[in-house]
N, C-alpha and C. Protein backbone atom coordinates (compact mmCIF):
# COMPACT_ATOMS: atom_id res chain seq x y z
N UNK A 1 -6.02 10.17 2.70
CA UNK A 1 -5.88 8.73 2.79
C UNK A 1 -4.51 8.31 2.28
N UNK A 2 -3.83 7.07 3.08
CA UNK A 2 -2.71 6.69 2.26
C UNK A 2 -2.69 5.90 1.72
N UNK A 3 -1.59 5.90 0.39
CA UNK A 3 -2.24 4.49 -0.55
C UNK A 3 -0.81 4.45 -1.06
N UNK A 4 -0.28 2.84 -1.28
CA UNK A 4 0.53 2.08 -1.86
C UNK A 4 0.98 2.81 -2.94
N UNK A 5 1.58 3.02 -3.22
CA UNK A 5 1.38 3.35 -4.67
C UNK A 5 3.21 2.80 -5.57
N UNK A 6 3.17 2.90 -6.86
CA UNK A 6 4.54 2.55 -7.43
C UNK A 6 4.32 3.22 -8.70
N UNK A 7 5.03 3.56 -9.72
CA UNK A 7 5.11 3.95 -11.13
C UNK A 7 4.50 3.13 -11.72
N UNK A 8 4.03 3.81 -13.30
CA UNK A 8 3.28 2.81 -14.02
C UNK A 8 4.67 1.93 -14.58
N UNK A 9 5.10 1.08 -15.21
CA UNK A 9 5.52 -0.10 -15.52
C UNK A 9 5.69 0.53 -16.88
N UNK A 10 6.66 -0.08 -17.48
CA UNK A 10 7.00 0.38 -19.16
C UNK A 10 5.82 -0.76 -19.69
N UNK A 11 5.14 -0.19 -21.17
CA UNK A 11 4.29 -1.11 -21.77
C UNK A 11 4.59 -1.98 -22.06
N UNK A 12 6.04 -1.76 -22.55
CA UNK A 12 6.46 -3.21 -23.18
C UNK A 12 6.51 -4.59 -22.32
N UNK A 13 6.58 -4.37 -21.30
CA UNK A 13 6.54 -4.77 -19.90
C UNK A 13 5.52 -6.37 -19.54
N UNK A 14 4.44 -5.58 -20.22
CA UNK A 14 2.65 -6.10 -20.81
C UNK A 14 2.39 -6.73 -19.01
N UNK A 15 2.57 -5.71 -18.13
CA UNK A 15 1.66 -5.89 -16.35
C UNK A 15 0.67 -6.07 -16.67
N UNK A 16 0.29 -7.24 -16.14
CA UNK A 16 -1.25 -7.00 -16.11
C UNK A 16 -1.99 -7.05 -14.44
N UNK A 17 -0.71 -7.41 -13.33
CA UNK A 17 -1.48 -7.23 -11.99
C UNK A 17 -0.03 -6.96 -11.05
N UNK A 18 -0.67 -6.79 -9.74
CA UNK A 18 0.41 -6.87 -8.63
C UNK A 18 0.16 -7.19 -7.56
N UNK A 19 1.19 -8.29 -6.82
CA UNK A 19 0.25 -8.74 -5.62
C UNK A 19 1.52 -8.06 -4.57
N UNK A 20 0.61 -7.81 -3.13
CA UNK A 20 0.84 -7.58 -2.28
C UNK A 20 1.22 -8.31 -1.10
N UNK A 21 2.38 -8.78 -0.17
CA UNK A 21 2.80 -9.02 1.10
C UNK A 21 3.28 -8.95 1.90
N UNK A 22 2.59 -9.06 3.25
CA UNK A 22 3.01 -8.24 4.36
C UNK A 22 2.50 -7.47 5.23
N UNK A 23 1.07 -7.24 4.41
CA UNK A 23 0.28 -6.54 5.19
C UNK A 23 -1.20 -7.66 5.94
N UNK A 24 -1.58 -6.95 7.02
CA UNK A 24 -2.41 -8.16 7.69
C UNK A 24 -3.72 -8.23 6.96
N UNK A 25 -4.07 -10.09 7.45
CA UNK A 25 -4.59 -10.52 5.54
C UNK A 25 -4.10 -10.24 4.41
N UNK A 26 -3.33 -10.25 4.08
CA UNK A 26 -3.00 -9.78 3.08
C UNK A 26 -3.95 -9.68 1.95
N UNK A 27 -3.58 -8.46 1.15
CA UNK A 27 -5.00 -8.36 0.18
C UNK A 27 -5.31 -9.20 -0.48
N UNK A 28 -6.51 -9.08 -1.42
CA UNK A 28 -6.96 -9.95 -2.57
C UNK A 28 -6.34 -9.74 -3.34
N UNK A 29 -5.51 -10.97 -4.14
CA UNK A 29 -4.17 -11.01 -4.91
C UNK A 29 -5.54 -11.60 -6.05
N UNK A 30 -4.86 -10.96 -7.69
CA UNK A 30 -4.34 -10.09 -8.43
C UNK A 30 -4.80 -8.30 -7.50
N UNK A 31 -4.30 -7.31 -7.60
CA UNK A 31 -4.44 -6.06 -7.23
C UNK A 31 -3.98 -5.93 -9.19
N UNK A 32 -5.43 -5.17 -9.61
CA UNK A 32 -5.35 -4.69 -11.01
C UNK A 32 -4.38 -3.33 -11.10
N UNK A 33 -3.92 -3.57 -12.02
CA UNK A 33 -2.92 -1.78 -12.24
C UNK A 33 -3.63 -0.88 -12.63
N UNK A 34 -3.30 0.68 -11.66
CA UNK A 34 -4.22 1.54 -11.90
C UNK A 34 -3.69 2.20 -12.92
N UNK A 35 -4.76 3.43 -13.67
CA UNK A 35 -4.71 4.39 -14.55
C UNK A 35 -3.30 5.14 -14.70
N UNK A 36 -3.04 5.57 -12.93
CA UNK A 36 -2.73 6.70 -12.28
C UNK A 36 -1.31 6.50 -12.20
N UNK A 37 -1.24 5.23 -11.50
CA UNK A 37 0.26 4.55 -11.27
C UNK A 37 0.30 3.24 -11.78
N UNK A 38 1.08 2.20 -11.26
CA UNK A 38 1.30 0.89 -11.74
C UNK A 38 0.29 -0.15 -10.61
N UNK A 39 0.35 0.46 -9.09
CA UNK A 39 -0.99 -0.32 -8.49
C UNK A 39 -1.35 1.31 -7.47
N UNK A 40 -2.15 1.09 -6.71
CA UNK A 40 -2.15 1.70 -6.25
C UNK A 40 -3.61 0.96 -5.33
N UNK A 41 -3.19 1.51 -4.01
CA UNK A 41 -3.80 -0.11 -2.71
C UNK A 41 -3.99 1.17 -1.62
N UNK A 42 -5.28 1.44 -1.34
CA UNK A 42 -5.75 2.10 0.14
C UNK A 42 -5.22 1.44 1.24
N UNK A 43 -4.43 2.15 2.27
CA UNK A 43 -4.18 1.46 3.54
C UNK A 43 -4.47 2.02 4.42
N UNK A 44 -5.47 3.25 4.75
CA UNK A 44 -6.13 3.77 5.49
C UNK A 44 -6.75 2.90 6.82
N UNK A 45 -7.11 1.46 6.19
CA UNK A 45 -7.61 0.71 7.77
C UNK A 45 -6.82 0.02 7.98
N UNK A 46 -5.44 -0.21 8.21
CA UNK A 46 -4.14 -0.77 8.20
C UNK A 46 -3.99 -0.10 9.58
N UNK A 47 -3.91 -1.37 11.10
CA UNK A 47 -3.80 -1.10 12.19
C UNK A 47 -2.60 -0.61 12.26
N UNK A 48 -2.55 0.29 13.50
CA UNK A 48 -0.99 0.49 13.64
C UNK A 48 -0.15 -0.26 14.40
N UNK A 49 1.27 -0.12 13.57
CA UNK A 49 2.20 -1.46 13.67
C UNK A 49 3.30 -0.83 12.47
N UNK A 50 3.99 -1.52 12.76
CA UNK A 50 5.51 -1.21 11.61
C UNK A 50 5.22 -2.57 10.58
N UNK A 51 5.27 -2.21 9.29
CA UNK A 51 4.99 -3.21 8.60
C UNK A 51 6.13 -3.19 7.25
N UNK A 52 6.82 -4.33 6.70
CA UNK A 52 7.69 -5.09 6.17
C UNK A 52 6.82 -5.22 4.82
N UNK A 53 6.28 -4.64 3.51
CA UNK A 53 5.84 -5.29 2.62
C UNK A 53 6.32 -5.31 1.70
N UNK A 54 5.72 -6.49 0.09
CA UNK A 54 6.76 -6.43 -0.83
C UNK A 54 5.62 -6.45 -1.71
N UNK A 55 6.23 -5.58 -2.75
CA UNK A 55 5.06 -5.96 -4.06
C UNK A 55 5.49 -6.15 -5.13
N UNK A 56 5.25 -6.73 -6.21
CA UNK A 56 5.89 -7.53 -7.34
C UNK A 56 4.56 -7.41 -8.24
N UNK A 57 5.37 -6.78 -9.50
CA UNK A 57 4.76 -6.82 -10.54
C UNK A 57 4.26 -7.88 -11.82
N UNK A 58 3.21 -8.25 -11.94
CA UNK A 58 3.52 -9.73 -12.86
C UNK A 58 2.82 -9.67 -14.17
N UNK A 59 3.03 -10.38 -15.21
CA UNK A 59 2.58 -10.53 -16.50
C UNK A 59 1.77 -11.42 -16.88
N UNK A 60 1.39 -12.27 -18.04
CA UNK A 60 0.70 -13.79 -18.27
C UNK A 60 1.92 -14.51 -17.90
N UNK A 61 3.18 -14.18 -17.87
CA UNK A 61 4.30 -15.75 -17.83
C UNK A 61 4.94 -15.79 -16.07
N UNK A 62 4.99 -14.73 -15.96
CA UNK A 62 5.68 -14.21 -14.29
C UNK A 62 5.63 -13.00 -13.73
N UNK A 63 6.02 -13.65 -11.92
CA UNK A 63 6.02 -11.93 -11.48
C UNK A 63 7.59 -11.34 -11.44
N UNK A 64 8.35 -10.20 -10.99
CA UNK A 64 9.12 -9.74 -11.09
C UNK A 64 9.09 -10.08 -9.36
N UNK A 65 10.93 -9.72 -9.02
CA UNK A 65 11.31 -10.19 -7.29
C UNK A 65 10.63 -9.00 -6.69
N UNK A 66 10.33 -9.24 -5.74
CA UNK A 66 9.64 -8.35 -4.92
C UNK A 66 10.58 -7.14 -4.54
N UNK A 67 9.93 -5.79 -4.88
CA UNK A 67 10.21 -4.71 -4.32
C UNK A 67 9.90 -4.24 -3.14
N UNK A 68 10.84 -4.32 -1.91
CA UNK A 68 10.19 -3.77 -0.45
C UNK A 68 10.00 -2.54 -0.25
N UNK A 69 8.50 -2.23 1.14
CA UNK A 69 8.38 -1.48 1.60
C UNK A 69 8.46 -1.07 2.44
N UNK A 70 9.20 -0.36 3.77
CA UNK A 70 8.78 -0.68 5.17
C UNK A 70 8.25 0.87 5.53
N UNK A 71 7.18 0.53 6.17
CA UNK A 71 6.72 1.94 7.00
C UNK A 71 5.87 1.65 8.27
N UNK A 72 5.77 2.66 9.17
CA UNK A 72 4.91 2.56 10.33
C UNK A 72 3.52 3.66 10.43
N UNK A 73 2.52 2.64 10.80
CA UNK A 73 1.47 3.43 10.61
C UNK A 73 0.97 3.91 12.66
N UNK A 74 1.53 4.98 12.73
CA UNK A 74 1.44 5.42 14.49
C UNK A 74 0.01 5.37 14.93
N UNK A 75 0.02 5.32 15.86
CA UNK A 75 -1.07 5.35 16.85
C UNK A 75 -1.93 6.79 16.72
N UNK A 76 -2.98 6.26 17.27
CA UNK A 76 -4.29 7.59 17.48
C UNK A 76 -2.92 8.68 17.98
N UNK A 77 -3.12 9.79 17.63
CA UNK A 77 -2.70 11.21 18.29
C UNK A 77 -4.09 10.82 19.88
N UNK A 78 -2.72 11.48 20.86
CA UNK A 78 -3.77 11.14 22.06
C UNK A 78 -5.17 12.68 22.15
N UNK A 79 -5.83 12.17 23.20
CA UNK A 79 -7.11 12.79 23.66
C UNK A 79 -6.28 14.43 23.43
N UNK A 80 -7.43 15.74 22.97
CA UNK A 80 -7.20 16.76 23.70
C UNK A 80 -6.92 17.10 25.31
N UNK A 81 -6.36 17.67 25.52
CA UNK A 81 -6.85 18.29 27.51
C UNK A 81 -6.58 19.83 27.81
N UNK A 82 -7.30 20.19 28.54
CA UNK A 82 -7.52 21.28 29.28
C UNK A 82 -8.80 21.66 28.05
N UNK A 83 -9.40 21.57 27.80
CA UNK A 83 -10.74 21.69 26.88
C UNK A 83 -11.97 23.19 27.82
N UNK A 84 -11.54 24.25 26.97
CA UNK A 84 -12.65 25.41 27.77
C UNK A 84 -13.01 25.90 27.15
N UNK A 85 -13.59 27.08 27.67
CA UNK A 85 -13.94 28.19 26.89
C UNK A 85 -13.21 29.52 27.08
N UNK A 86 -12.96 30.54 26.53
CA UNK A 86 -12.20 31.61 26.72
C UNK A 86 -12.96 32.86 26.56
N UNK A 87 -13.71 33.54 27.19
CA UNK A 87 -13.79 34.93 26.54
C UNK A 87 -13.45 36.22 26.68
């Protein structure tokens, strides 16, 4: 699966969320900071399309300017063909 992901954030920092834009619907803003990294966001059902996103880290007072992402998520790999048997 692919997933968003960014570094955890220095503590001193005091993140407490990150919102996401750019992607269709955009998610449910706060996105909590994970364990693992600083967010980290499944995009596995993210149609394919070339997509422009930005995510910004924020505290109790503000968020930080948005850091961009751009990537393309390709199309189905097409059908097999010539499909037999061999023995």
């Amino acid at each position: 699966m692919p997933f968003i992901v960014c570094d955890r954030p220095d503590p001193e920092q005091m993140v407490e969320y990150y919102t996401i834009a750019g992607l269709p619907g955009d998610p449910e803003s706060p996105l909590s900071a994970s364990i693992e990294y600083g967010v980290k966001y499944d995009i596995s059902d993210v149609p394919p399309g070339t997509y422009n996103i930005r995510v910004s880290a924020c505290n109790q007072w503000r968020c930080s300017l948005p850091s961009p992402l751009d990537f393309t998520v390709p199309d189905e790999p097409s059908i097999p063909t010539n499909i037999r048997l061999v023995f």
